[in-house]
PDB file of N, CA and C in Angstrom:
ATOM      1  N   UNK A   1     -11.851-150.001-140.289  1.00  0.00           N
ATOM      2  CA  UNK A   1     -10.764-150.158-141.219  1.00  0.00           C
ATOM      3  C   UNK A   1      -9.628-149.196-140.853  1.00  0.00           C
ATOM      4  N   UNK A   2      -9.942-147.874-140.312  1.00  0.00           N
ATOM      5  CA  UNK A   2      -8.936-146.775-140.334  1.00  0.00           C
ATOM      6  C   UNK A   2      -8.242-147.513-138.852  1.00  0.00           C
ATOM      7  N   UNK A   3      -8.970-147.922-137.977  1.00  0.00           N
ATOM      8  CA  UNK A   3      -7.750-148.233-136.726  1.00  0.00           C
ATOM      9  C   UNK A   3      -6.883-149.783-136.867  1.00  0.00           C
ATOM     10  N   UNK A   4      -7.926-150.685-137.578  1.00  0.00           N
ATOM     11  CA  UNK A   4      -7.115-151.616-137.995  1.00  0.00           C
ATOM     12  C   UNK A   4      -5.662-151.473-138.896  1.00  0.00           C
ATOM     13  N   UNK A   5      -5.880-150.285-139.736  1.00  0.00           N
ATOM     14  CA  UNK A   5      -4.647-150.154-140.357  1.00  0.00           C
ATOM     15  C   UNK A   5      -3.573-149.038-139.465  1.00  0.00           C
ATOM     16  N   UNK A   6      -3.700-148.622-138.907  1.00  0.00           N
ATOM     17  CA  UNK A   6      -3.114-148.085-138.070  1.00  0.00           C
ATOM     18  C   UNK A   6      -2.444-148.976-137.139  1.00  0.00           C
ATOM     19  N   UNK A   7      -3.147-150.309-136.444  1.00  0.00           N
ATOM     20  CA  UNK A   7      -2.531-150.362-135.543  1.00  0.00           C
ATOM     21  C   UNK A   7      -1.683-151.896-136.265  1.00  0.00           C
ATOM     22  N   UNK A   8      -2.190-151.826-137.268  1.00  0.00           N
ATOM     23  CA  UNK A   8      -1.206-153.262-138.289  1.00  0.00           C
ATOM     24  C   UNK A   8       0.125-152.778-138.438  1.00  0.00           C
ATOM     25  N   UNK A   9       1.149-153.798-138.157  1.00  0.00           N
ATOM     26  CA  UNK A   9       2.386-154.005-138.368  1.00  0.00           C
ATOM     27  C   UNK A   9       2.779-153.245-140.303  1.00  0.00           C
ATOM     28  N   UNK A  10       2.129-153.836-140.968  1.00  0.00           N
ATOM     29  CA  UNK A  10       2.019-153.750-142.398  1.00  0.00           C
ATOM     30  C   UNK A  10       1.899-152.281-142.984  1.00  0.00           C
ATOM     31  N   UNK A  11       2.932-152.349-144.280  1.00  0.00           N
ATOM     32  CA  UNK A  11       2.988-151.074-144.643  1.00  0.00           C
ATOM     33  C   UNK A  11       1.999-150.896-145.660  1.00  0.00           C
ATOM     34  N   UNK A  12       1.787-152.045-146.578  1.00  0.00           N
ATOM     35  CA  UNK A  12       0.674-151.855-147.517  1.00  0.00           C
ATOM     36  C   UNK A  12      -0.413-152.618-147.652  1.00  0.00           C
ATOM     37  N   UNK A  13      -1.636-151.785-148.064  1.00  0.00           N
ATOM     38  CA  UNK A  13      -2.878-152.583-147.885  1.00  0.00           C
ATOM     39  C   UNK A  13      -3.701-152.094-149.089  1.00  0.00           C
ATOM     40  N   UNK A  14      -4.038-153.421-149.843  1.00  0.00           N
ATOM     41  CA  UNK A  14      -5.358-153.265-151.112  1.00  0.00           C
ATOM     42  C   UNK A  14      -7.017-152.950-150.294  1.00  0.00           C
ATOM     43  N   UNK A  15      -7.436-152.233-150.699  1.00  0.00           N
ATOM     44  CA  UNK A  15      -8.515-151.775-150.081  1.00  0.00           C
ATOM     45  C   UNK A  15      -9.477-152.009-151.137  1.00  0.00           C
ATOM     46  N   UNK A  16     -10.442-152.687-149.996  1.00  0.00           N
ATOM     47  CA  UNK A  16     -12.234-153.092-151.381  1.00  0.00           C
ATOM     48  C   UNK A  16     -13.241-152.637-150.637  1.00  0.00           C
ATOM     49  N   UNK A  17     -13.493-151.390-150.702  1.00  0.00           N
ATOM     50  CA  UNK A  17     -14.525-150.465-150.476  1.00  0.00           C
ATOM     51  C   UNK A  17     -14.155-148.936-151.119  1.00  0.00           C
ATOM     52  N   UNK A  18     -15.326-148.602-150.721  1.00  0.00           N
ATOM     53  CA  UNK A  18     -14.853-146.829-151.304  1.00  0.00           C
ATOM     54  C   UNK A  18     -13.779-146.070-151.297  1.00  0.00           C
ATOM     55  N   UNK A  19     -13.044-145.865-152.554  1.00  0.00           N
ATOM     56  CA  UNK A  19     -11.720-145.585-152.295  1.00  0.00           C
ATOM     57  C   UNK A  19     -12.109-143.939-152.202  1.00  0.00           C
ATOM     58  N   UNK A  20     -12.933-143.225-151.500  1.00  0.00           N
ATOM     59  CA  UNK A  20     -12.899-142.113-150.698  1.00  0.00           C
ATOM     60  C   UNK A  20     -12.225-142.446-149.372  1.00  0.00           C
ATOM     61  N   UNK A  21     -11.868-143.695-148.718  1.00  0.00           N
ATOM     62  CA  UNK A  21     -11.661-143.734-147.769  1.00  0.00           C
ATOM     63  C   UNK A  21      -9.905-143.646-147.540  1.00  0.00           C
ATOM     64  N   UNK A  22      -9.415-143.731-148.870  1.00  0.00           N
ATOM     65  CA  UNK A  22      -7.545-144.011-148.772  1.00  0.00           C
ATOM     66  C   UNK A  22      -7.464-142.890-148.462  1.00  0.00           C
ATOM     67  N   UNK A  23      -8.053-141.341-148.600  1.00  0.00           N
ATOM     68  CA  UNK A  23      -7.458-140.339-148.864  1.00  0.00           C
ATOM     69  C   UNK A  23      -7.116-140.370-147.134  1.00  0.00           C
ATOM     70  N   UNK A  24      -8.465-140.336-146.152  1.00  0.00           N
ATOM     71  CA  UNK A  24      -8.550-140.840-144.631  1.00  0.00           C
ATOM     72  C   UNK A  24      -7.596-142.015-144.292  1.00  0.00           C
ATOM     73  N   UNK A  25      -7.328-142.838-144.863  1.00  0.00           N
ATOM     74  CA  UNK A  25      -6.436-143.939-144.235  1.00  0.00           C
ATOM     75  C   UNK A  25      -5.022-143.256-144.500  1.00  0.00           C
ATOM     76  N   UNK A  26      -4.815-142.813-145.699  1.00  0.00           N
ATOM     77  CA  UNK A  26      -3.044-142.234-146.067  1.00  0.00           C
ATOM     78  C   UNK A  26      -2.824-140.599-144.854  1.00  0.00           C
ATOM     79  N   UNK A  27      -4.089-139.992-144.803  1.00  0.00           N
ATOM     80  CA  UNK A  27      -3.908-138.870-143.447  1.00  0.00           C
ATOM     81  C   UNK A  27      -3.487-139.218-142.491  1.00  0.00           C
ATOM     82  N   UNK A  28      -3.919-140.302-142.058  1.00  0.00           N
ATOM     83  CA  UNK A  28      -3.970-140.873-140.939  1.00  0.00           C
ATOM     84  C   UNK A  28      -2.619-141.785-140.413  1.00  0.00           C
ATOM     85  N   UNK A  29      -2.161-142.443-141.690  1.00  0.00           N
ATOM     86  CA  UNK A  29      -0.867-142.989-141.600  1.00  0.00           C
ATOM     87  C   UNK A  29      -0.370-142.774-142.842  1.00  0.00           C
ATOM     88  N   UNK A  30       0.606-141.543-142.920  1.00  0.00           N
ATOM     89  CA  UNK A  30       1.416-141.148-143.581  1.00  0.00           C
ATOM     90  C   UNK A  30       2.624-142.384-144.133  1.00  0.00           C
ATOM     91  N   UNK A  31       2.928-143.074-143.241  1.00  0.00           N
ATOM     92  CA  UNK A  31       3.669-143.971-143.407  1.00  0.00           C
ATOM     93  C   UNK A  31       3.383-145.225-144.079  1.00  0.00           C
ATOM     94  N   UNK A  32       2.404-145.357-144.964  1.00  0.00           N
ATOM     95  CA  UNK A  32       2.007-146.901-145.180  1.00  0.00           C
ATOM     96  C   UNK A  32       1.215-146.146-146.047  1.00  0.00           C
ATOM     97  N   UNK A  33       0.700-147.659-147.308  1.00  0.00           N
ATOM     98  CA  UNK A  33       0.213-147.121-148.766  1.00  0.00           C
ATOM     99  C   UNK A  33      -1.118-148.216-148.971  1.00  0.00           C
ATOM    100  N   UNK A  34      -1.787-147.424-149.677  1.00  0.00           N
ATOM    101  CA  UNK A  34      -3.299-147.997-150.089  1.00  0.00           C
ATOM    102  C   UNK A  34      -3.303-148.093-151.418  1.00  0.00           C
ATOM    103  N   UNK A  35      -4.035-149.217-151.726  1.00  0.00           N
ATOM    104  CA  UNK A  35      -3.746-149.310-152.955  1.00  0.00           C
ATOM    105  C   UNK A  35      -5.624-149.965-153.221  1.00  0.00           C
ATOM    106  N   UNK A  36      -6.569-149.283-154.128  1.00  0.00           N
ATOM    107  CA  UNK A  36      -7.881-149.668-154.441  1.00  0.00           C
ATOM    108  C   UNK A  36      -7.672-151.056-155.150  1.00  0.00           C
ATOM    109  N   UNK A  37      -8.943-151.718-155.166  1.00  0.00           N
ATOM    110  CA  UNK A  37      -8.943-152.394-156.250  1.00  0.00           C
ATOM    111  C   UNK A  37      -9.724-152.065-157.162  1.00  0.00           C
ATOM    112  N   UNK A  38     -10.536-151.094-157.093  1.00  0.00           N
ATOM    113  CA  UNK A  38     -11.181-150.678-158.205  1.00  0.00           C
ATOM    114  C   UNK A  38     -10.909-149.237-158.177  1.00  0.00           C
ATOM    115  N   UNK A  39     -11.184-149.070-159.615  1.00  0.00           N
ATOM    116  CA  UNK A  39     -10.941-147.083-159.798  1.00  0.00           C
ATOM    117  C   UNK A  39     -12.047-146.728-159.736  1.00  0.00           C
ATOM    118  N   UNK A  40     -12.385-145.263-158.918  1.00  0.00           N
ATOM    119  CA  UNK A  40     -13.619-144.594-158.924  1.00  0.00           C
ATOM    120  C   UNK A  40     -13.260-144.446-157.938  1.00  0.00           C
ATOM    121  N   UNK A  41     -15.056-143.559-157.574  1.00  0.00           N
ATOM    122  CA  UNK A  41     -15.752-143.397-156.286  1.00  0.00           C
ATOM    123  C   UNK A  41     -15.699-144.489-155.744  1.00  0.00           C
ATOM    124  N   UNK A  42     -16.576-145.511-155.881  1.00  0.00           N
ATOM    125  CA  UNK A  42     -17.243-146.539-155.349  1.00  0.00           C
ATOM    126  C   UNK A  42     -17.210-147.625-155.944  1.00  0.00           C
ATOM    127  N   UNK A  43     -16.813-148.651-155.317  1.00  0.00           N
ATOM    128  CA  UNK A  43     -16.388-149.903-156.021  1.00  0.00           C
ATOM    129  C   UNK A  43     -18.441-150.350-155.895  1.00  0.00           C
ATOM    130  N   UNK A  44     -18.736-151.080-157.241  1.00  0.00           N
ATOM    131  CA  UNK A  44     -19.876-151.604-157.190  1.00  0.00           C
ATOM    132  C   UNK A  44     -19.931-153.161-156.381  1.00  0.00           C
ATOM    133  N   UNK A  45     -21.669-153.055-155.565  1.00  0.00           N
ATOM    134  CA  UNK A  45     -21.538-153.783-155.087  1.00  0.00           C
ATOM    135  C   UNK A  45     -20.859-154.441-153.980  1.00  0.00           C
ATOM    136  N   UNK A  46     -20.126-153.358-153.208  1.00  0.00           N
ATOM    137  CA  UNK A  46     -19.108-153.695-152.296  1.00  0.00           C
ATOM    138  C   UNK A  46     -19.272-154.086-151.080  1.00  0.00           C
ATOM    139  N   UNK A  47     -21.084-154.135-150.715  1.00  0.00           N
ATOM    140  CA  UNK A  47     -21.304-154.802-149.365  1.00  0.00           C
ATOM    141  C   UNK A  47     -21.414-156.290-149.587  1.00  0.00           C
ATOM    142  N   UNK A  48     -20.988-156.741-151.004  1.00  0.00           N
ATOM    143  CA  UNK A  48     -21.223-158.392-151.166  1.00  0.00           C
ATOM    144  C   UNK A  48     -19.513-158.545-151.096  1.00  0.00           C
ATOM    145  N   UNK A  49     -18.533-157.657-151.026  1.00  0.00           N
ATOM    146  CA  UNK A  49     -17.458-158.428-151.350  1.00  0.00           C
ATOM    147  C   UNK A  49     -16.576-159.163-149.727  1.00  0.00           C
ATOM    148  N   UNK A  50     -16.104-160.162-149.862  1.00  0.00           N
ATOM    149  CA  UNK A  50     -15.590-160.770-148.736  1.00  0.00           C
ATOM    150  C   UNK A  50     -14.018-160.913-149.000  1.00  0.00           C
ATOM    151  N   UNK A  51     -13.314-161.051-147.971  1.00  0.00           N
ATOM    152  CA  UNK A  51     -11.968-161.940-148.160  1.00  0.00           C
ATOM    153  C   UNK A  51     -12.052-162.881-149.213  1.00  0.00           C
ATOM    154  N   UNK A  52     -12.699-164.052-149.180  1.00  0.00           N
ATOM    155  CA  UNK A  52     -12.757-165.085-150.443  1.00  0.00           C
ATOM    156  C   UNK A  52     -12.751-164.337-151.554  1.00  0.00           C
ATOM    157  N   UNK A  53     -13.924-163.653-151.994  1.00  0.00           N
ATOM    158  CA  UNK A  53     -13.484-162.878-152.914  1.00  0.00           C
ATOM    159  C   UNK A  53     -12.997-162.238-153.687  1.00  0.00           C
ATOM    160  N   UNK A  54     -12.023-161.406-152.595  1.00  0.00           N
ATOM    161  CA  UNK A  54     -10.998-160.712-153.102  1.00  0.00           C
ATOM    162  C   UNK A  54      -9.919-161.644-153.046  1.00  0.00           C
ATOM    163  N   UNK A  55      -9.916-162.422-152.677  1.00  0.00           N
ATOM    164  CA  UNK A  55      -8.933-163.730-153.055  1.00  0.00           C
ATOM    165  C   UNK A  55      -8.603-164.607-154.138  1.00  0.00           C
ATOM    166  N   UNK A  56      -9.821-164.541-154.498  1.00  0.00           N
ATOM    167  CA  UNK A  56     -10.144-165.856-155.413  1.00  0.00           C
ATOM    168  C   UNK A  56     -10.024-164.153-156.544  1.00  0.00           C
ATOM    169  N   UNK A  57     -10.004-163.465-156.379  1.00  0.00           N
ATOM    170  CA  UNK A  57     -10.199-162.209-157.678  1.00  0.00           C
ATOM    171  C   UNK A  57      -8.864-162.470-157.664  1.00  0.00           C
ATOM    172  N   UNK A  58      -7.860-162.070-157.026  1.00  0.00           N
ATOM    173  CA  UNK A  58      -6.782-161.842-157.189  1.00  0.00           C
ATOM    174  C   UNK A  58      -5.597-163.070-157.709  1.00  0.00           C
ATOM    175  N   UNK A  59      -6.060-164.182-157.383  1.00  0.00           N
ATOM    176  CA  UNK A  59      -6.169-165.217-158.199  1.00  0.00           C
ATOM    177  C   UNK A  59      -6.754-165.953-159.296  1.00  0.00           C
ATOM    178  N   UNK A  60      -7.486-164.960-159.811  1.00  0.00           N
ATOM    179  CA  UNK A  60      -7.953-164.903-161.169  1.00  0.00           C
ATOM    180  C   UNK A  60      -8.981-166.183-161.269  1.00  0.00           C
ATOM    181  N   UNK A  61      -9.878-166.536-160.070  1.00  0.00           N
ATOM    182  CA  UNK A  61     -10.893-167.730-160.046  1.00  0.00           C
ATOM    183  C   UNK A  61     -12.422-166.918-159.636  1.00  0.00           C
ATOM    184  N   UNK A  62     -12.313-165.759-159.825  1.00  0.00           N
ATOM    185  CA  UNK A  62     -13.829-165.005-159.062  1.00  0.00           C
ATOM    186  C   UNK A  62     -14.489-164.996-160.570  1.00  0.00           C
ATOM    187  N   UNK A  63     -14.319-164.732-161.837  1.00  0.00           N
ATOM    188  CA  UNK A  63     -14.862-164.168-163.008  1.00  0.00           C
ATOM    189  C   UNK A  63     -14.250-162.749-163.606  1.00  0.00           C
ATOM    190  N   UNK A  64     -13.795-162.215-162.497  1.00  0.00           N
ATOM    191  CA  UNK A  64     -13.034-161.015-162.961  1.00  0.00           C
ATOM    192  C   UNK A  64     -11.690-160.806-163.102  1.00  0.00           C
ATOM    193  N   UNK A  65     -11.074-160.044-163.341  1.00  0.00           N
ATOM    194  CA  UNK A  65      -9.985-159.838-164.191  1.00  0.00           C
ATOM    195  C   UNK A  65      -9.203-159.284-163.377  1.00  0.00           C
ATOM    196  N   UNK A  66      -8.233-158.757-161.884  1.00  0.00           N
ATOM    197  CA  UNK A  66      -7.721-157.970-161.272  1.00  0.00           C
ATOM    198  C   UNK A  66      -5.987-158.179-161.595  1.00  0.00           C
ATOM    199  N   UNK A  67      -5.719-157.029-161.990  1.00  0.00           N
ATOM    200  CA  UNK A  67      -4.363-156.457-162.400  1.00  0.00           C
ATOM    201  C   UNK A  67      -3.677-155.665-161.273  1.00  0.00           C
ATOM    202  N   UNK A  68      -2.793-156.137-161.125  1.00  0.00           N
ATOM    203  CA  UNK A  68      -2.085-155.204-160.061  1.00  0.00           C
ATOM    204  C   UNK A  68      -0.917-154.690-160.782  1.00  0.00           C
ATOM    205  N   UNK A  69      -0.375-153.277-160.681  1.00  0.00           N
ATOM    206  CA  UNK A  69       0.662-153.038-161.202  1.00  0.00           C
ATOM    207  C   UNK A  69       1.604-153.531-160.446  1.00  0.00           C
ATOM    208  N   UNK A  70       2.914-153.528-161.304  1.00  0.00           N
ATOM    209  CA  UNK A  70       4.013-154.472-160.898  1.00  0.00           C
ATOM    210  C   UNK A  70       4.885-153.991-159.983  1.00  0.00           C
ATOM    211  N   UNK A  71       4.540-152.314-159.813  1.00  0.00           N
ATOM    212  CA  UNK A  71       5.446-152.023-158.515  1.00  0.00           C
ATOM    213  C   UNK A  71       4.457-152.192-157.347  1.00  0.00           C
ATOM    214  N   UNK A  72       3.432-152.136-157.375  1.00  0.00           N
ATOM    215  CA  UNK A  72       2.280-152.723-156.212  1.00  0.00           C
ATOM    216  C   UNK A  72       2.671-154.117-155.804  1.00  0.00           C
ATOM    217  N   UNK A  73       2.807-155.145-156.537  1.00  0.00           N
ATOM    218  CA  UNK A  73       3.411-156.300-155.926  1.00  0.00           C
ATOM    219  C   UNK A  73       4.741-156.896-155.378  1.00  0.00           C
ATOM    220  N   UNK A  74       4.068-157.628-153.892  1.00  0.00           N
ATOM    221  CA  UNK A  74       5.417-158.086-153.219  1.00  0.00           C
ATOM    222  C   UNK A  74       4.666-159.006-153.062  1.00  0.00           C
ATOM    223  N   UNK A  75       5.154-160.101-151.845  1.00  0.00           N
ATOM    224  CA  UNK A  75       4.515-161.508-151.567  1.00  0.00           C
ATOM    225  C   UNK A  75       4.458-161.045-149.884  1.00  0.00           C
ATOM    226  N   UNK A  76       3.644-161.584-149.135  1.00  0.00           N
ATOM    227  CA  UNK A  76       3.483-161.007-148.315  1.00  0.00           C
ATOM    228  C   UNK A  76       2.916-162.094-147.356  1.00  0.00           C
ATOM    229  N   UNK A  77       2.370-162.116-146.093  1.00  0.00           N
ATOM    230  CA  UNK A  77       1.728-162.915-145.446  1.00  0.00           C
ATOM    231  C   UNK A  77       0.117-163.325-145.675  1.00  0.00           C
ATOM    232  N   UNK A  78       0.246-164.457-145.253  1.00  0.00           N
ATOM    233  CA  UNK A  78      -1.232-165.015-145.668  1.00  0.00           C
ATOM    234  C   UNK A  78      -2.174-163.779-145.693  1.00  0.00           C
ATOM    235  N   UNK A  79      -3.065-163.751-146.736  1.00  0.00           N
ATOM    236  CA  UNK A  79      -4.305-163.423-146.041  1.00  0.00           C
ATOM    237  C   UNK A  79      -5.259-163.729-144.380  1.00  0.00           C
ATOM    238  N   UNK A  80      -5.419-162.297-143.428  1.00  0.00           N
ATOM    239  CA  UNK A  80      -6.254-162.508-142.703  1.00  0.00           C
ATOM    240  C   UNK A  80      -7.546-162.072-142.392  1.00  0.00           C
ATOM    241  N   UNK A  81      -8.165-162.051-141.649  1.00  0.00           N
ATOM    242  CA  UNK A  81      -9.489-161.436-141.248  1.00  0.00           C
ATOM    243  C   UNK A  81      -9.212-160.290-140.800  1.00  0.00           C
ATOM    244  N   UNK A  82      -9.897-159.263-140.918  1.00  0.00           N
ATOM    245  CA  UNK A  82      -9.867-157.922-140.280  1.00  0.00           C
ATOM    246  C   UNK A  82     -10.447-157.786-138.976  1.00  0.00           C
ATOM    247  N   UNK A  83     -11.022-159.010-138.464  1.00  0.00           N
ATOM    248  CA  UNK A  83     -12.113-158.702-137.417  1.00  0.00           C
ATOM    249  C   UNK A  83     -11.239-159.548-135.934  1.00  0.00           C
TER     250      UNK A  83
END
């Protein structure tokens, strides 16, 4: 995750894993912003979550509820794979 965002064009990225890891991704690139989707340590359950997932969350079709604050949102390019 840390070199993928590094070597991405993109300034901002929602992150769905342990948000211990933004503090390492924002060191690392000062220039570009992380934004969790969950608050805490540890997002539960986070070796089940996929792209679809966080897709269909963020489109309000997973069961859960995801809010983004309104200066967090822009429109941006498709969703891709990290891999």
């Amino acid at each position: 995750m840390c070199s993928f965002a590094k070597k991405d064009i993109h300034e901002e990225f929602i992150i769905a894993t342990e948000s211990g890891i933004i503090h390492t991704l924002e060191k690392q690139n000062p220039d570009k912003h992380f934004f969790p989707v969950a608050d805490g340590p540890y997002m539960s359950e986070h070796e089940k979550t996929t792209l679809d997932l966080v897709l269909r969350s963020l489109e309000g079709s997973a069961g859960k509820k995801v809010v983004v604050a309104p200066a967090n949102r822009r429109k941006g390019p498709a969703m891709r794979s990290c891999a």
